[in-house]
PDB file of N, CA and C in Angstrom:
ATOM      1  N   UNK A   1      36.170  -3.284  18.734  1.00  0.00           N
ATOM      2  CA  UNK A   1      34.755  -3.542  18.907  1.00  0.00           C
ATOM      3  C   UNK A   1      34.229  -4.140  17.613  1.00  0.00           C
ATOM      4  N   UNK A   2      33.525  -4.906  17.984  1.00  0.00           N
ATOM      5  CA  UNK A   2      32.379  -5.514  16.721  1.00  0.00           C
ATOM      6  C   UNK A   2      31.195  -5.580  17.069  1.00  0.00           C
ATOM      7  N   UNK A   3      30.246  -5.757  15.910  1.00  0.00           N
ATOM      8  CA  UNK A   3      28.762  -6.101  15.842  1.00  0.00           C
ATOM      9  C   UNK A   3      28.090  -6.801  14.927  1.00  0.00           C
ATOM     10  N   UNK A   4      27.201  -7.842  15.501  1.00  0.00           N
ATOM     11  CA  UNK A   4      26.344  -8.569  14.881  1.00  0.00           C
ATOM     12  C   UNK A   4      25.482  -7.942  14.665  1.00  0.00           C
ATOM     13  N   UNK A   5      24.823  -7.665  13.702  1.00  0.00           N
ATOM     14  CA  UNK A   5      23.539  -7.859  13.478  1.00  0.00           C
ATOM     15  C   UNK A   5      22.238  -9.146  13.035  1.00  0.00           C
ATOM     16  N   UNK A   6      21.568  -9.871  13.860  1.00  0.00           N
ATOM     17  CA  UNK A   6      20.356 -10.532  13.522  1.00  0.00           C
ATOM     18  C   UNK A   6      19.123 -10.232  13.574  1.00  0.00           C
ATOM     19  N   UNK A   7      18.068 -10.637  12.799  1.00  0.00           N
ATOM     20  CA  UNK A   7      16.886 -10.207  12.857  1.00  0.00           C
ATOM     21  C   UNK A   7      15.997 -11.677  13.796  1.00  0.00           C
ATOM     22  N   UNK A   8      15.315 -11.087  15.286  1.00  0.00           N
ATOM     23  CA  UNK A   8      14.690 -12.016  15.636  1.00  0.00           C
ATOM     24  C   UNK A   8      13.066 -11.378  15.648  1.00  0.00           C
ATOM     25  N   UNK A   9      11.836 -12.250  15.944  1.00  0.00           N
ATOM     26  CA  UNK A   9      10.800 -12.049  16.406  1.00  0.00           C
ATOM     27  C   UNK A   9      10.290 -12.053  17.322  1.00  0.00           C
ATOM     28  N   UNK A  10       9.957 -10.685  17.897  1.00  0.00           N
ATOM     29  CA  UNK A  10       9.472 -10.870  19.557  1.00  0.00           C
ATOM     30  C   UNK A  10       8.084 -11.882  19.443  1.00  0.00           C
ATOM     31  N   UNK A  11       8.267 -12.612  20.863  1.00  0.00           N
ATOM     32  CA  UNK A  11       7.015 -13.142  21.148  1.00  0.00           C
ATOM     33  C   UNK A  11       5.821 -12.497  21.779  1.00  0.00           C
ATOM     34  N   UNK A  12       4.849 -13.075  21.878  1.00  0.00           N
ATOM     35  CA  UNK A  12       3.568 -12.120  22.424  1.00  0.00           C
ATOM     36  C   UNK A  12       4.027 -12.097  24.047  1.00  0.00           C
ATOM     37  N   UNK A  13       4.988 -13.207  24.639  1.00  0.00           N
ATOM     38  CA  UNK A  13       5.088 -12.791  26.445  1.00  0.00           C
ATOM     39  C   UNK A  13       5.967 -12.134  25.993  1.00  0.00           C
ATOM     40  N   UNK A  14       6.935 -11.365  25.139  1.00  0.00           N
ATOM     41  CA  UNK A  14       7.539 -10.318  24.863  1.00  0.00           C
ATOM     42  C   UNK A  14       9.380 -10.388  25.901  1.00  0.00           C
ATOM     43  N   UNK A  15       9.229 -11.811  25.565  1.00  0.00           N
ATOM     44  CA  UNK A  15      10.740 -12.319  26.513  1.00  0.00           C
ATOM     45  C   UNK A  15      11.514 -12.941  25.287  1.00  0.00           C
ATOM     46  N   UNK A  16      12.948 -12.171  25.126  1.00  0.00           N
ATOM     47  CA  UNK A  16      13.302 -12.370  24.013  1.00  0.00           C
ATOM     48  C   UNK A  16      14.617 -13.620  24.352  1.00  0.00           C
ATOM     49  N   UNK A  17      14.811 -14.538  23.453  1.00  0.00           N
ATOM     50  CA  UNK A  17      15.594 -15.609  23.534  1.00  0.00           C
ATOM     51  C   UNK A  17      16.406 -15.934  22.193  1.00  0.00           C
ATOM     52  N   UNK A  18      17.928 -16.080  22.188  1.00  0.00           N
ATOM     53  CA  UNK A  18      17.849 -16.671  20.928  1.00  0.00           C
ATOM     54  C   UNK A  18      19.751 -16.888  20.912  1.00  0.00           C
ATOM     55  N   UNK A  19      19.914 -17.625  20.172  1.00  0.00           N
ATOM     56  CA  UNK A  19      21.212 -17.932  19.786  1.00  0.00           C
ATOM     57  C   UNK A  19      22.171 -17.164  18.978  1.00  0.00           C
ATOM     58  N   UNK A  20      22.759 -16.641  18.606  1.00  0.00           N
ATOM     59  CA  UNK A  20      23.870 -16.108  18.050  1.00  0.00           C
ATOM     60  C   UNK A  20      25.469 -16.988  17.365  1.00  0.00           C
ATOM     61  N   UNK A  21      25.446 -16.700  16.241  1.00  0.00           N
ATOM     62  CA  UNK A  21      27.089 -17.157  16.243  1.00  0.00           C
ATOM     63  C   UNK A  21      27.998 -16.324  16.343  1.00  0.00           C
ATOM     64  N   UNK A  22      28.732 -16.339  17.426  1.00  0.00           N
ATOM     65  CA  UNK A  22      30.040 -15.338  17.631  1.00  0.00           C
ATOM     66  C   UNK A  22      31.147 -15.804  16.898  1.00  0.00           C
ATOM     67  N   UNK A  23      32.056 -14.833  16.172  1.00  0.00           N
ATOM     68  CA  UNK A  23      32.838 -15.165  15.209  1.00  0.00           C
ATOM     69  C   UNK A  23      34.039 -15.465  16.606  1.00  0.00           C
ATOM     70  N   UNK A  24      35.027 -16.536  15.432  1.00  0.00           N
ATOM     71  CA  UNK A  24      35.985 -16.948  16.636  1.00  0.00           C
ATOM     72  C   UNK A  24      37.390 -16.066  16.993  1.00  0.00           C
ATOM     73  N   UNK A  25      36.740 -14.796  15.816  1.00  0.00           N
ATOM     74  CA  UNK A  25      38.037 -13.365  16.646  1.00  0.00           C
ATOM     75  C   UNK A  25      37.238 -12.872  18.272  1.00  0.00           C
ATOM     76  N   UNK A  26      36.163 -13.367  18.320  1.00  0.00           N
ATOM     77  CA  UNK A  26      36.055 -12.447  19.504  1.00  0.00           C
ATOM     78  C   UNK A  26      36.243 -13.742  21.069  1.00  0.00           C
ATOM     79  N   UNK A  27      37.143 -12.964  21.794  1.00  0.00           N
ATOM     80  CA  UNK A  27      37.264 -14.121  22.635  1.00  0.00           C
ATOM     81  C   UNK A  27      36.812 -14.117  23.769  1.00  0.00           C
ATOM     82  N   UNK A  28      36.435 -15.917  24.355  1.00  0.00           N
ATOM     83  CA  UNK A  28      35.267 -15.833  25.067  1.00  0.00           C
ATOM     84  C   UNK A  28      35.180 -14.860  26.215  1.00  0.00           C
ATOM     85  N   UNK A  29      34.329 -15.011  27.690  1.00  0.00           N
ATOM     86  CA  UNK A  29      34.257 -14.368  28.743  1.00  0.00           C
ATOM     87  C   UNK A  29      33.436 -13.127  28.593  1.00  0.00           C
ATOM     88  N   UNK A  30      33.370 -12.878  29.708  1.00  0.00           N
ATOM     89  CA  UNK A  30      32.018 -11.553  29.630  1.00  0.00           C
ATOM     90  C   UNK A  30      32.087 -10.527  29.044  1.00  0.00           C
ATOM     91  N   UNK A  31      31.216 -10.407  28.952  1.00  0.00           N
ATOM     92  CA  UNK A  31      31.017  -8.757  27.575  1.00  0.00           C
ATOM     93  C   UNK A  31      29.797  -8.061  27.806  1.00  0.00           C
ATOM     94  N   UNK A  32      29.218  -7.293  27.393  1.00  0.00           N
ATOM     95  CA  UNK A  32      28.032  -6.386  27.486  1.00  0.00           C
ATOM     96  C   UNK A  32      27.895  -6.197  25.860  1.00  0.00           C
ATOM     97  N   UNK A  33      26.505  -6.465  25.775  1.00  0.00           N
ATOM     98  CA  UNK A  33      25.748  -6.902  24.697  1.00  0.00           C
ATOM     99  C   UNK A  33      24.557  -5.768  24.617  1.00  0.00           C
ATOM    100  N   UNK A  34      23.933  -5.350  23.983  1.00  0.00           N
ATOM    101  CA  UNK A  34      23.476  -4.113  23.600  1.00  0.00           C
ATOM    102  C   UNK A  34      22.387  -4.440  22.583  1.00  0.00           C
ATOM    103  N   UNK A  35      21.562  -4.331  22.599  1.00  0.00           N
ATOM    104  CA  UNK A  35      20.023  -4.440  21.977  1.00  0.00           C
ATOM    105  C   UNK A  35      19.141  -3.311  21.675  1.00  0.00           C
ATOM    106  N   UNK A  36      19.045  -3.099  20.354  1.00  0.00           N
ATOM    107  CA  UNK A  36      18.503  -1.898  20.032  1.00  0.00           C
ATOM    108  C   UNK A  36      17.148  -1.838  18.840  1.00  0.00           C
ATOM    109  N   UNK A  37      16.234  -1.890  19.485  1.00  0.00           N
ATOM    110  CA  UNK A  37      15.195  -1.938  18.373  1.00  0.00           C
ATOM    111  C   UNK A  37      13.946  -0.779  17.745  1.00  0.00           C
ATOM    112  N   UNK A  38      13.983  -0.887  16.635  1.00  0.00           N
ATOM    113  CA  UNK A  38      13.866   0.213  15.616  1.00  0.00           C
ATOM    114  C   UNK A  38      11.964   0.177  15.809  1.00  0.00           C
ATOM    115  N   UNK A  39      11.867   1.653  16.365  1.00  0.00           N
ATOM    116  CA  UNK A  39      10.534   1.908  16.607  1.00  0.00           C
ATOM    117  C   UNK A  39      10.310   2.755  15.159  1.00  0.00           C
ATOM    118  N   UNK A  40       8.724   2.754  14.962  1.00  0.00           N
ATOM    119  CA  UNK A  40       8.277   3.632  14.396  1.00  0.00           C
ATOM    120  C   UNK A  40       7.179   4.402  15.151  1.00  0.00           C
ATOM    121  N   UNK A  41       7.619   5.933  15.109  1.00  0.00           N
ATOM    122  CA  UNK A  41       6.753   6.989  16.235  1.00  0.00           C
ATOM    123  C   UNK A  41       5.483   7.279  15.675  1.00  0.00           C
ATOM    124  N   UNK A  42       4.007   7.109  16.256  1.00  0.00           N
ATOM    125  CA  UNK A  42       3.188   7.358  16.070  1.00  0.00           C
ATOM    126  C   UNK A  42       2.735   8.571  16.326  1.00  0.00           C
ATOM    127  N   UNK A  43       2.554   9.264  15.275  1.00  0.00           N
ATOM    128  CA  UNK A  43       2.036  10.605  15.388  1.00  0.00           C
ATOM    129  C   UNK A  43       0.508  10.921  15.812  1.00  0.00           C
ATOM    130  N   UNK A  44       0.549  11.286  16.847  1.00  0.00           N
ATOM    131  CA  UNK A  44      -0.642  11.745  17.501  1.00  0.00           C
ATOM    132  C   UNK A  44      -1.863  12.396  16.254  1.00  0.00           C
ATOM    133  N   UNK A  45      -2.994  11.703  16.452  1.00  0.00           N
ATOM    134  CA  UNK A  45      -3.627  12.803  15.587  1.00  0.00           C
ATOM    135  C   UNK A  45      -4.119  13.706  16.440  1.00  0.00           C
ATOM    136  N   UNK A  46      -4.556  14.865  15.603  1.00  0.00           N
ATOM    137  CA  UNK A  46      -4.723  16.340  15.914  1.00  0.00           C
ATOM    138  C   UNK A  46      -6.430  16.083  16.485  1.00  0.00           C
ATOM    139  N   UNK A  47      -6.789  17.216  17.569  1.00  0.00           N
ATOM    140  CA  UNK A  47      -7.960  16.986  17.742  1.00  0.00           C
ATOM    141  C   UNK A  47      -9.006  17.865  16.775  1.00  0.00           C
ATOM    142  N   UNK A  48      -9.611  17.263  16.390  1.00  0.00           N
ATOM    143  CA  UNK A  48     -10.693  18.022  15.168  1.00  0.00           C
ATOM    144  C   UNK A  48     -11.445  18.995  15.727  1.00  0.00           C
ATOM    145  N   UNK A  49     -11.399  20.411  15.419  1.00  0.00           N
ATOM    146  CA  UNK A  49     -12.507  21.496  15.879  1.00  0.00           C
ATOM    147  C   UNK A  49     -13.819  21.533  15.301  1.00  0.00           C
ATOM    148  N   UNK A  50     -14.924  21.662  15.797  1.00  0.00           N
ATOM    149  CA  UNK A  50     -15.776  21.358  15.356  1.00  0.00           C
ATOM    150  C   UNK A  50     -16.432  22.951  14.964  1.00  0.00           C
ATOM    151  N   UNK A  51     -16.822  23.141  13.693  1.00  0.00           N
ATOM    152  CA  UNK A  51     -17.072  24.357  13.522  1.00  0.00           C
ATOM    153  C   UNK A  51     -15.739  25.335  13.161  1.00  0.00           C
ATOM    154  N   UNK A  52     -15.029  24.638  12.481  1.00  0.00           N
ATOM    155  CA  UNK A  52     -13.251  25.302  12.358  1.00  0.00           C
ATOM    156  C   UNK A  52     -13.468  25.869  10.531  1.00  0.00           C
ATOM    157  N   UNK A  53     -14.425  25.284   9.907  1.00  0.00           N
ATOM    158  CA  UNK A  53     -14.733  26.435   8.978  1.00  0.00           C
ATOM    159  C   UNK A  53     -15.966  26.723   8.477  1.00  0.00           C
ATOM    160  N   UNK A  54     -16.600  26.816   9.531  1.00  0.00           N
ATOM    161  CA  UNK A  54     -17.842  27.644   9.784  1.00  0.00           C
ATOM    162  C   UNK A  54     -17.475  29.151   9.000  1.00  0.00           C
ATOM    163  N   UNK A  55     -18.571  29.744   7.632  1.00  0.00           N
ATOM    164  CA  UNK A  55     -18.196  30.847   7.294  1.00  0.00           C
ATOM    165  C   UNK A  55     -17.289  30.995   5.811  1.00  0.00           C
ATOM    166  N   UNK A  56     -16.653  29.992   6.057  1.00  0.00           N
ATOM    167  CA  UNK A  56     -15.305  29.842   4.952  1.00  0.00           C
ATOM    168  C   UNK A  56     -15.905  28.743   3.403  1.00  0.00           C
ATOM    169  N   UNK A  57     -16.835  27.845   3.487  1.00  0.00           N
ATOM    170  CA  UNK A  57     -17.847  27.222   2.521  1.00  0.00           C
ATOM    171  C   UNK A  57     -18.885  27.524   2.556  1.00  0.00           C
ATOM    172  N   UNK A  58     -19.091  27.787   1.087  1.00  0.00           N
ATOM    173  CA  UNK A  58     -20.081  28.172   0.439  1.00  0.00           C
ATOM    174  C   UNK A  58     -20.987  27.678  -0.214  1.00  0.00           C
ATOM    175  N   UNK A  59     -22.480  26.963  -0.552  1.00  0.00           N
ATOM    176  CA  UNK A  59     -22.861  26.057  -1.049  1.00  0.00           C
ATOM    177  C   UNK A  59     -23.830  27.127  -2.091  1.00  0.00           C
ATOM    178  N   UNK A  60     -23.816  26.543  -3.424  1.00  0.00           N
ATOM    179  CA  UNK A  60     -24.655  27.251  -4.289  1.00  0.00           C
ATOM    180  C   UNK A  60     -26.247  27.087  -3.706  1.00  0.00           C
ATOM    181  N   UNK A  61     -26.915  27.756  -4.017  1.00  0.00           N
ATOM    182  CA  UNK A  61     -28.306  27.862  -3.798  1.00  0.00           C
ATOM    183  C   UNK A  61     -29.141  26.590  -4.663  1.00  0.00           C
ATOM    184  N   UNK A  62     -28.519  26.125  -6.036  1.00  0.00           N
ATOM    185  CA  UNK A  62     -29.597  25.342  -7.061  1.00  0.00           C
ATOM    186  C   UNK A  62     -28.525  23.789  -6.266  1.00  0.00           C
ATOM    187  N   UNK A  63     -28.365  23.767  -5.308  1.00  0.00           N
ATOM    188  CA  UNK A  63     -27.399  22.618  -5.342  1.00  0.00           C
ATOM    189  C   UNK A  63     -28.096  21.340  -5.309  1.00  0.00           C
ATOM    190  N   UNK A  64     -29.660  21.383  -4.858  1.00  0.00           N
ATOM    191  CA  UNK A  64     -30.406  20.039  -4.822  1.00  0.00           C
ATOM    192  C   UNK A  64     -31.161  20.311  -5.836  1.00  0.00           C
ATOM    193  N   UNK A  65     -30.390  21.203  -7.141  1.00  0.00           N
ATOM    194  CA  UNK A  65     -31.353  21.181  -8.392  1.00  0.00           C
ATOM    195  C   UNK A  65     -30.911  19.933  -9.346  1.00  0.00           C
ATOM    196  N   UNK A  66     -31.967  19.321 -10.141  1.00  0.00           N
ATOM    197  CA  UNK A  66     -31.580  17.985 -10.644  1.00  0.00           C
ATOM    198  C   UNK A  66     -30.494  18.832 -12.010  1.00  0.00           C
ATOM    199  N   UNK A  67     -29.308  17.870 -12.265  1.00  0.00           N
ATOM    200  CA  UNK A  67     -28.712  18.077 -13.260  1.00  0.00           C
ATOM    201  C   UNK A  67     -29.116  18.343 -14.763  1.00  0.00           C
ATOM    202  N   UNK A  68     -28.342  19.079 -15.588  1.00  0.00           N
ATOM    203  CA  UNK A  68     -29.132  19.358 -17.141  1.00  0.00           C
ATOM    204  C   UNK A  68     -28.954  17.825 -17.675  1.00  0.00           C
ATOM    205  N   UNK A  69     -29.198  17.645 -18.556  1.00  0.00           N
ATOM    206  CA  UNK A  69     -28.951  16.935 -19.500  1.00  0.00           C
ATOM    207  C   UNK A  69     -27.913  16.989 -20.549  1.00  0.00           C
ATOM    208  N   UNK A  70     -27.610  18.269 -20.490  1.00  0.00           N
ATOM    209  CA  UNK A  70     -25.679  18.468 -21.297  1.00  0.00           C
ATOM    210  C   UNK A  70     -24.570  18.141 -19.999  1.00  0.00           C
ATOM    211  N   UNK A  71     -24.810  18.148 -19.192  1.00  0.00           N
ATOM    212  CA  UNK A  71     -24.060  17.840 -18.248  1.00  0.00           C
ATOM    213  C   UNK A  71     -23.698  16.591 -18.068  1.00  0.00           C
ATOM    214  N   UNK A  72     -24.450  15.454 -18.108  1.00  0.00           N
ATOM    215  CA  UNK A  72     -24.611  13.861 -18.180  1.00  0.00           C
ATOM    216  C   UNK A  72     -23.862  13.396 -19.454  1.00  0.00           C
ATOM    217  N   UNK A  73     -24.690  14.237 -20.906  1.00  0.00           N
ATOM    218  CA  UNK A  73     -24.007  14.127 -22.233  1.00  0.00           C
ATOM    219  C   UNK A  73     -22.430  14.328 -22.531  1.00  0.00           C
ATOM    220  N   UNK A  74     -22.298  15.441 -21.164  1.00  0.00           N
ATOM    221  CA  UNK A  74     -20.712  15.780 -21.277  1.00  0.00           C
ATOM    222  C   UNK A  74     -20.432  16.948 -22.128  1.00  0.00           C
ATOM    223  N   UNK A  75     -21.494  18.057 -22.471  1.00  0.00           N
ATOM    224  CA  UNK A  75     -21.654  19.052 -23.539  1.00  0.00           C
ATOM    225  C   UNK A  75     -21.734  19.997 -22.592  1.00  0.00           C
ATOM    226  N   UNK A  76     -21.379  20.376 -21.020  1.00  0.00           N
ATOM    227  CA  UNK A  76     -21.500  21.527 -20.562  1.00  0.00           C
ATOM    228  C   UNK A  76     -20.454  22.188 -20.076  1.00  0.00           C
ATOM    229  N   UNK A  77     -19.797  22.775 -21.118  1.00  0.00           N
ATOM    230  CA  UNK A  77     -18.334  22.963 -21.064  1.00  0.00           C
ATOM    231  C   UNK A  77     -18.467  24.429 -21.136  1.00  0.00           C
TER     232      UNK A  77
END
């Protein structure tokens, strides 16, 4: 047994055509030819719960308080 490998481009009518050079060890007459092309699996995304951490964040109370001024300066360490 042998194998070629070529790289072709499917077309958008998705009917594939194309030429090959068969080396001249393999001799002519019918054969079964085998086509195998390399998917990449799309992983489903997950469905988002709404309210899934309700309870679990916490927001400070001064949070719509305007910032200091050592903070901006970079002095509120």
């Amino acid at each position: 047994m042998q194998a070629i490998k070529t790289r072709v481009k499917i077309p958008t009518d998705h009917y594939l055509s194309f030429n090959c050079q068969v080396p001249d060890s393999v001799p002519p007459g019918a054969t079964d030819v085998m086509i195998i092309f390399e998917t990449v699996r799309v992983q489903p995304k997950k469905q988002r719960i709404l309210g899934q951490f309700a309870g679990r964040i916490k927001t400070a109370d001064d949070f719509d308080a305007p910032l200091s001024d050592q903070y901006w300066l970079g002095e509120d360490k």
